[in-house]
Protein backbone atom coordinates (compact mmCIF):
# COMPACT_ATOMS: atom_id res chain seq x y z
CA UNK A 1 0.00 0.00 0.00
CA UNK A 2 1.10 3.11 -0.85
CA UNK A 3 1.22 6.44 2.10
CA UNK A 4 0.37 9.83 1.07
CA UNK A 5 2.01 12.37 3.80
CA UNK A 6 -0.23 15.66 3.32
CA UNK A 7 1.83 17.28 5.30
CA UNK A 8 3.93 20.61 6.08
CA UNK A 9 7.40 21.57 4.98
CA UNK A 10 9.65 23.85 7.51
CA UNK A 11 12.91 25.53 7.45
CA UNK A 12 13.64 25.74 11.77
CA UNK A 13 16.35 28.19 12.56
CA UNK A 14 17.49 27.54 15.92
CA UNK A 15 19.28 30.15 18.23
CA UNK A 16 21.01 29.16 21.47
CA UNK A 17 20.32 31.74 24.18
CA UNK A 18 21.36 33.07 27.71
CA UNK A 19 18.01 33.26 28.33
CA UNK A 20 14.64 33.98 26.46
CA UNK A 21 14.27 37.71 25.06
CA UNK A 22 11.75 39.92 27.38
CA UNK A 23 10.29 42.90 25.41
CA UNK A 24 12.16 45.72 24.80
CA UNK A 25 15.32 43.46 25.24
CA UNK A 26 18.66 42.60 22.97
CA UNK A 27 20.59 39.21 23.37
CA UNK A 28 22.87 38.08 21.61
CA UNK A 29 23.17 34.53 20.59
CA UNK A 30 25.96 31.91 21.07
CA UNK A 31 25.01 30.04 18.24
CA UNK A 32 22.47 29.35 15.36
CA UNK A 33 21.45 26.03 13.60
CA UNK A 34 19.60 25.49 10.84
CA UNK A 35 17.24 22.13 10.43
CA UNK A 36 14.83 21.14 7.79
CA UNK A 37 11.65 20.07 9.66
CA UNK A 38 8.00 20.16 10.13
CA UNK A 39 5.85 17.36 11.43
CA UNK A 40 4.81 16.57 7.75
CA UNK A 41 8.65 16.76 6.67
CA UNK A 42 9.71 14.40 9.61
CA UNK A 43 6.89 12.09 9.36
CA UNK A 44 7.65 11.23 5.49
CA UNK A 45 11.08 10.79 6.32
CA UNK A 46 10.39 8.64 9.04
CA UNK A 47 7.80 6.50 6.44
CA UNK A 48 10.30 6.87 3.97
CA UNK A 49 13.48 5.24 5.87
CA UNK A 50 10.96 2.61 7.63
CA UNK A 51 10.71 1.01 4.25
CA UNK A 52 6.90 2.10 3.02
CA UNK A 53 6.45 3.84 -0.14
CA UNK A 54 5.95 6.96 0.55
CA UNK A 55 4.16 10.34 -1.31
CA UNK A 56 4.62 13.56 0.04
CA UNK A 57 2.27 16.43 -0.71
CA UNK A 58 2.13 20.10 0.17
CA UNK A 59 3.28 23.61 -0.79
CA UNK A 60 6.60 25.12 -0.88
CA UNK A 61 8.41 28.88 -1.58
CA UNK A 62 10.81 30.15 -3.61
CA UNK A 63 12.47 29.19 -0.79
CA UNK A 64 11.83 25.42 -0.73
CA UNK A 65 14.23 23.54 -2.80
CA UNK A 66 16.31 22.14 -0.11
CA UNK A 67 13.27 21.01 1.41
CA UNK A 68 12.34 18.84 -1.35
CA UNK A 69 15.81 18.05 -1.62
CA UNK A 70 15.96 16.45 1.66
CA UNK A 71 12.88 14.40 1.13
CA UNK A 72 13.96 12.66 -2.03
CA UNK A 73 17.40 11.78 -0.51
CA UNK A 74 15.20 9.96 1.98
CA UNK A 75 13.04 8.15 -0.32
CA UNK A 76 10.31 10.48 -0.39
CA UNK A 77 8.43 10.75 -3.80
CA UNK A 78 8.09 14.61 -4.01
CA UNK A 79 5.97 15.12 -7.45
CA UNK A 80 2.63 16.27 -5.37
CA UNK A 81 4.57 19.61 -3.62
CA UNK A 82 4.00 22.52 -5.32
CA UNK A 83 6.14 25.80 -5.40
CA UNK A 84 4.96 29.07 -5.03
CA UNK A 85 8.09 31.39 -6.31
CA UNK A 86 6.38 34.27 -4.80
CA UNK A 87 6.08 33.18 -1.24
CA UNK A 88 8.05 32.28 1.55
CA UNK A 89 7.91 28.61 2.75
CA UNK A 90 7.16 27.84 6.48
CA UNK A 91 9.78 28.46 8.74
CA UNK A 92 9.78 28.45 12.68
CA UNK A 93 12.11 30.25 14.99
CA UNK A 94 13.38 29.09 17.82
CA UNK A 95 14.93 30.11 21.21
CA UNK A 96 16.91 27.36 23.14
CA UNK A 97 18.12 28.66 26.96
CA UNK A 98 21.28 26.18 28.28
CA UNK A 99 19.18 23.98 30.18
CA UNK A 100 17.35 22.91 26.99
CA UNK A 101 14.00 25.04 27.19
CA UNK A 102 12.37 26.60 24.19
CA UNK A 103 9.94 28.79 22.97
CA UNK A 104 9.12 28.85 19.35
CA UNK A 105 7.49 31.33 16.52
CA UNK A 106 5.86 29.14 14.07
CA UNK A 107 5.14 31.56 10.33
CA UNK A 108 2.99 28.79 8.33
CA UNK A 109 3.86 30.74 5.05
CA UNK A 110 3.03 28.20 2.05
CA UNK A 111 1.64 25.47 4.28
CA UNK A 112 -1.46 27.42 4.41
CA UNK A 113 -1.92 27.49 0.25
CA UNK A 114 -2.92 24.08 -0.03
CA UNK A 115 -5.84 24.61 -2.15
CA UNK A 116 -8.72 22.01 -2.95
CA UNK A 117 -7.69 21.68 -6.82
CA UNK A 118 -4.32 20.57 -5.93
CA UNK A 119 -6.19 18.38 -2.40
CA UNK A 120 -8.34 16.49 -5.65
CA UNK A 121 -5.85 16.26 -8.56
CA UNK A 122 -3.58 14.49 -5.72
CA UNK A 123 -5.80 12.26 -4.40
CA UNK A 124 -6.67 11.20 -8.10
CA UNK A 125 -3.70 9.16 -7.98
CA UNK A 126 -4.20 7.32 -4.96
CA UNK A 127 -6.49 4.53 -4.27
CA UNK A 128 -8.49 2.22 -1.89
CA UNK A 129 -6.76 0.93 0.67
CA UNK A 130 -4.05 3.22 0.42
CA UNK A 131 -3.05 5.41 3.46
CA UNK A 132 -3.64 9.51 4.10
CA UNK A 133 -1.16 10.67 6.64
CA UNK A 134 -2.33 14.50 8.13
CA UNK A 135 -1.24 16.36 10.80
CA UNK A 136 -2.54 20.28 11.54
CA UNK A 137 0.27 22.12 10.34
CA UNK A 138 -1.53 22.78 7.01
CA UNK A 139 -5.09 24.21 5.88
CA UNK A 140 -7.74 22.69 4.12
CA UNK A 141 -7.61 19.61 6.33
CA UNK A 142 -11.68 19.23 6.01
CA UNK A 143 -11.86 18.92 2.83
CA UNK A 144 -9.11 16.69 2.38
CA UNK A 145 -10.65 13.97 4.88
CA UNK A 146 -13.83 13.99 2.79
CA UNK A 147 -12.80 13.09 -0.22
CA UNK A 148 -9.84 10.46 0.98
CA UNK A 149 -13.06 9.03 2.55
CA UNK A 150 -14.93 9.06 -0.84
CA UNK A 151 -12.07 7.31 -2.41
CA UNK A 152 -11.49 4.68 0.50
CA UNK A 153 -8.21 5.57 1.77
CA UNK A 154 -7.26 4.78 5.21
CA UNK A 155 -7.26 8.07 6.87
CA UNK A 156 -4.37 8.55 9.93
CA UNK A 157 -4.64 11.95 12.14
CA UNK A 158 -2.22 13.27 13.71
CA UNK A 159 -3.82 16.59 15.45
CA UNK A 160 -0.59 18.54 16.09
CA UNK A 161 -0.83 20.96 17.19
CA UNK A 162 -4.01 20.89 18.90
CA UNK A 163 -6.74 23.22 18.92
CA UNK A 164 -10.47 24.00 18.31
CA UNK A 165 -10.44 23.29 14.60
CA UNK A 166 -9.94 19.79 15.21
CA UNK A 167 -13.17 19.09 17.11
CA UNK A 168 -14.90 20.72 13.52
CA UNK A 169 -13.58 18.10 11.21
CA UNK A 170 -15.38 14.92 10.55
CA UNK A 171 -13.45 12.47 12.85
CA UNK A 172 -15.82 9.81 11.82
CA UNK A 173 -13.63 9.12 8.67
CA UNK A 174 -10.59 8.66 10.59
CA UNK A 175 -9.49 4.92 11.03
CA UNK A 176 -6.04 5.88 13.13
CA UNK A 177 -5.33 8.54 15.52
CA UNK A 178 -2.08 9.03 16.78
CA UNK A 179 -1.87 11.51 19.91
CA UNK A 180 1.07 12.42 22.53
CA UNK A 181 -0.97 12.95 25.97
CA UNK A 182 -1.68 16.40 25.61
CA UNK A 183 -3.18 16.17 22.51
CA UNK A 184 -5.19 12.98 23.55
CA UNK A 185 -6.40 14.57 26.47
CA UNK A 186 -7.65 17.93 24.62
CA UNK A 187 -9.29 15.54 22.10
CA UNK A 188 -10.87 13.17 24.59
CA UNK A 189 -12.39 16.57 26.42
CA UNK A 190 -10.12 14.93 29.92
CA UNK A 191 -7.64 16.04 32.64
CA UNK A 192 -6.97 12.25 33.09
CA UNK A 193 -4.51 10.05 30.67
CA UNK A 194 -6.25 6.92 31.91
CA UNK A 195 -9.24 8.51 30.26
CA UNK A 196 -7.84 9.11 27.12
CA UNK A 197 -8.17 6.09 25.41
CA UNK A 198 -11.41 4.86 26.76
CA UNK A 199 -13.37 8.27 25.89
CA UNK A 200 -12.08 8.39 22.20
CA UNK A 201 -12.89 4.83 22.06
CA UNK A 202 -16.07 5.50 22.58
CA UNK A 203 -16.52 8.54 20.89
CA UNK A 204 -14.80 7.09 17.95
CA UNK A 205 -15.55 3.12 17.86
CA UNK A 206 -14.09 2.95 14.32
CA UNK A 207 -10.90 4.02 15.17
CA UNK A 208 -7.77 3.01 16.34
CA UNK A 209 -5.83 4.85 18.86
CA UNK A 210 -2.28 4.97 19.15
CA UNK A 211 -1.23 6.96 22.58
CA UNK A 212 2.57 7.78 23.19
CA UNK A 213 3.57 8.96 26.47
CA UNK A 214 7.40 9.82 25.92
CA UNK A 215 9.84 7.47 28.30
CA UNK A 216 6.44 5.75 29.50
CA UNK A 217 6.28 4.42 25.88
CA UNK A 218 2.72 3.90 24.21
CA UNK A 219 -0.25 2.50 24.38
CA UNK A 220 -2.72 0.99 21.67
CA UNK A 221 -6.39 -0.17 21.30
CA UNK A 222 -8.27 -1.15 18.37
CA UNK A 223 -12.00 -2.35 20.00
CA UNK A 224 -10.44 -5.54 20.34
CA UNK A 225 -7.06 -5.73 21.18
CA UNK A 226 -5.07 -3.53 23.88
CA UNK A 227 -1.02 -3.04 23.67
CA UNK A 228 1.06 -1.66 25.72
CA UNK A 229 4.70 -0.81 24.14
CA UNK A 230 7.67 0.17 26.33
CA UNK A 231 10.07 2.69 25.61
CA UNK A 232 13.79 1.91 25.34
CA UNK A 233 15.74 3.08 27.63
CA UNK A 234 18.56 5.79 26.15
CA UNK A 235 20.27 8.65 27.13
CA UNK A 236 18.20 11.22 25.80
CA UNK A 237 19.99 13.94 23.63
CA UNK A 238 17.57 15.71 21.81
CA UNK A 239 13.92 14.86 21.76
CA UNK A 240 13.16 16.84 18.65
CA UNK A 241 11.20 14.32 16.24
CA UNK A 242 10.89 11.75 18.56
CA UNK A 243 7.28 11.26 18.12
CA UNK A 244 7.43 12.16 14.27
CA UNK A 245 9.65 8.92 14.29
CA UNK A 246 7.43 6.83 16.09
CA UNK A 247 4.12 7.65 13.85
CA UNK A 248 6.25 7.04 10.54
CA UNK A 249 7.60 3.47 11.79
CA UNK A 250 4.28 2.28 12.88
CA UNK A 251 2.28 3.65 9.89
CA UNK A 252 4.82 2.28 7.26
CA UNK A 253 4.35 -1.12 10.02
CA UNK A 254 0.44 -0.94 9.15
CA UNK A 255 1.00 -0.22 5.14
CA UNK A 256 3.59 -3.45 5.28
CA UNK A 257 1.01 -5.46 6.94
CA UNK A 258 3.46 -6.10 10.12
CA UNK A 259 2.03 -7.62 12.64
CA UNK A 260 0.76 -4.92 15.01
CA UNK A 261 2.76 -5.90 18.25
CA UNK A 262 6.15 -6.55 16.11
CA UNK A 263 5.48 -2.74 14.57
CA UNK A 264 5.05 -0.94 17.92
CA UNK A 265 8.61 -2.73 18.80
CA UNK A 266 10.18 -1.50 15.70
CA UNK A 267 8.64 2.28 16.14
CA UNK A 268 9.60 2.33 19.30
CA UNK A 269 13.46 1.47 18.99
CA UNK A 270 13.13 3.82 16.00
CA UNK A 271 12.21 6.38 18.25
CA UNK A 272 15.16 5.78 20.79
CA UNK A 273 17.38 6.46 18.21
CA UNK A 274 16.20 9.43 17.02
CA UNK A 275 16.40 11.14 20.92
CA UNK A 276 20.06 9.72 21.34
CA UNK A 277 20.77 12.45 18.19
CA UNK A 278 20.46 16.17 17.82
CA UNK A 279 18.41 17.07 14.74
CA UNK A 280 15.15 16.63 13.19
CA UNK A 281 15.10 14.76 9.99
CA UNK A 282 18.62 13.65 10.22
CA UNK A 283 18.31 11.73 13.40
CA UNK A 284 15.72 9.71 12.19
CA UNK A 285 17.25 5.62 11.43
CA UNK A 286 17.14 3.99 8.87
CA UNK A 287 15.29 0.43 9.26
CA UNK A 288 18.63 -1.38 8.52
CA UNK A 289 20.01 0.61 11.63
CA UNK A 290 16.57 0.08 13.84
CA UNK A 291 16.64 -4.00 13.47
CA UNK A 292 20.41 -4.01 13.94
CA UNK A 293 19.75 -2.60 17.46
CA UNK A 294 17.38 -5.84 18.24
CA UNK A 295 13.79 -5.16 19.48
């Protein structure tokens, strides 16, 4: 089965601070990095490198080549991501003190231009049984569940990052969602991570519900069938993509037809090798390197 990432393409520029600028203020920074990322971006690379054949779709700048770029060294086919030479592509900037906090400014620039001729003429090429990967880092995400449902695809949600828009889309159609707790617990309308699972369960009987909890691992349920995967232990790095890794492993798991247990094992040692690595994209493994590590 083939996976279609609809997904968002960032440039991150990274500055290492003495401490987060207050208004009126001038710092100066030690140090500034430059990553290709976005959920979208780290998610197909994730699919990509986990083996499943993998589409990515979206909107770029004039900007944007290297972001394609990277994406097609990973095995990433990049034919569905338009340009737009007058705009800038999505960038976020980010603030890093020395004990590892952040604070981010996110400009969405040509993630929000996805526009429903491109949604349709991309989804012409894709067909039952096949996979839609979305996230919420780009627009038109209604529309784009509708008519993946019209044309059978297996829908998977990931509603990062979380907010009212997501209760407005019709969750019905979606067969996977994939939530950290914060997210599952805004979606489940609960204070409670016990709760998670059970309430979108029953708000969602169709689905299946993939929960990861960070260095408490992750949970699944299905209606039938309850899992609960362990994380590896590791000295933890840089956590950056972390979850992006897990949700690519498993999916391209599910599009392989892996047995469900054996693919939360593989996503999760995935995932512990992306944290042991600074970097987005480039700390995600390769499966080679993931089943060398034993599950």
């Amino acid at each position: 089965m083939k996976v279609l990432n609809f997904g968002s393409l960032n440039m991150d520029y990274v500055y290492d601070v003495p401490h987060f600028v207050q208004p009126g203020e001038t710092i100066s920074s030690s140090s500034r990095s430059v990553f290709a990322g976005g959920k979208g971006l780290n998610q197909s690379v994730a699919l990509a490198k986990a083996g499943a054949e993998t589409y990515h779709a979206g909107c770029v700048g004039y900007d944007g080549d290297i972001l394609k770029e990277i994406l097609a060294d990973a095995g990433v086919n990049t034919e569905y991501i338009l340009e737009e030479k007058n705009e800038q592509s999505g960038h976020t900037i980010i603030q890093v003190e020395p004990n590892g906090q952040n604070c981010i400014i996110v400009f969405g620039g040509t993630n929000h231009r996805i526009m429903r001729e491109q949604g349709g003429n991309t989804l012409e090429n894709f067909s039952r049984g096949d996979f839609l990967l979305l996230q919420n880092e780009i627009n038109g995400l209604d529309y784009l569940i509708r008519e993946a449902h019209m044309r059978g695809l297996r829908i998977v949600l990931n509603p990062s990052p979380i907010d009212e828009s997501i209760a407005a889309l019709p969750l019905s159609y979606v067969e996977f969602f994939i939530v950290n707790e914060i997210e599952g617990m805004q979606l489940a309308q609960t204070k409670e991570i016990e709760e998670i699972i059970p309430r979108l369960a029953g708000r969602y009987p169709q689905a299946k519900i993939v929960l990861t909890l960070g260095i408490d691992g992750a949970r699944y349920y299905d209606g039938e069938r309850e899992f609960q995967q362990p994380a590896y232990p590791v000295e933890a790095i840089d956590t950056t993509a972390a979850g992006d890794t897990f949700l690519g492993y498993f999916i391209a798991g599910m599009a392989k037809g892996i047995e469900t247990q054996q693919t939360l094992k593989i996503a999760a040692r995935a995932s512990s090798i992306t944290v042991a690595h600074k970097g987005a994209a480039d700390s995600i493994p390769t499966l080679d390197e993931v089943l060398a590590r034993g599950l």
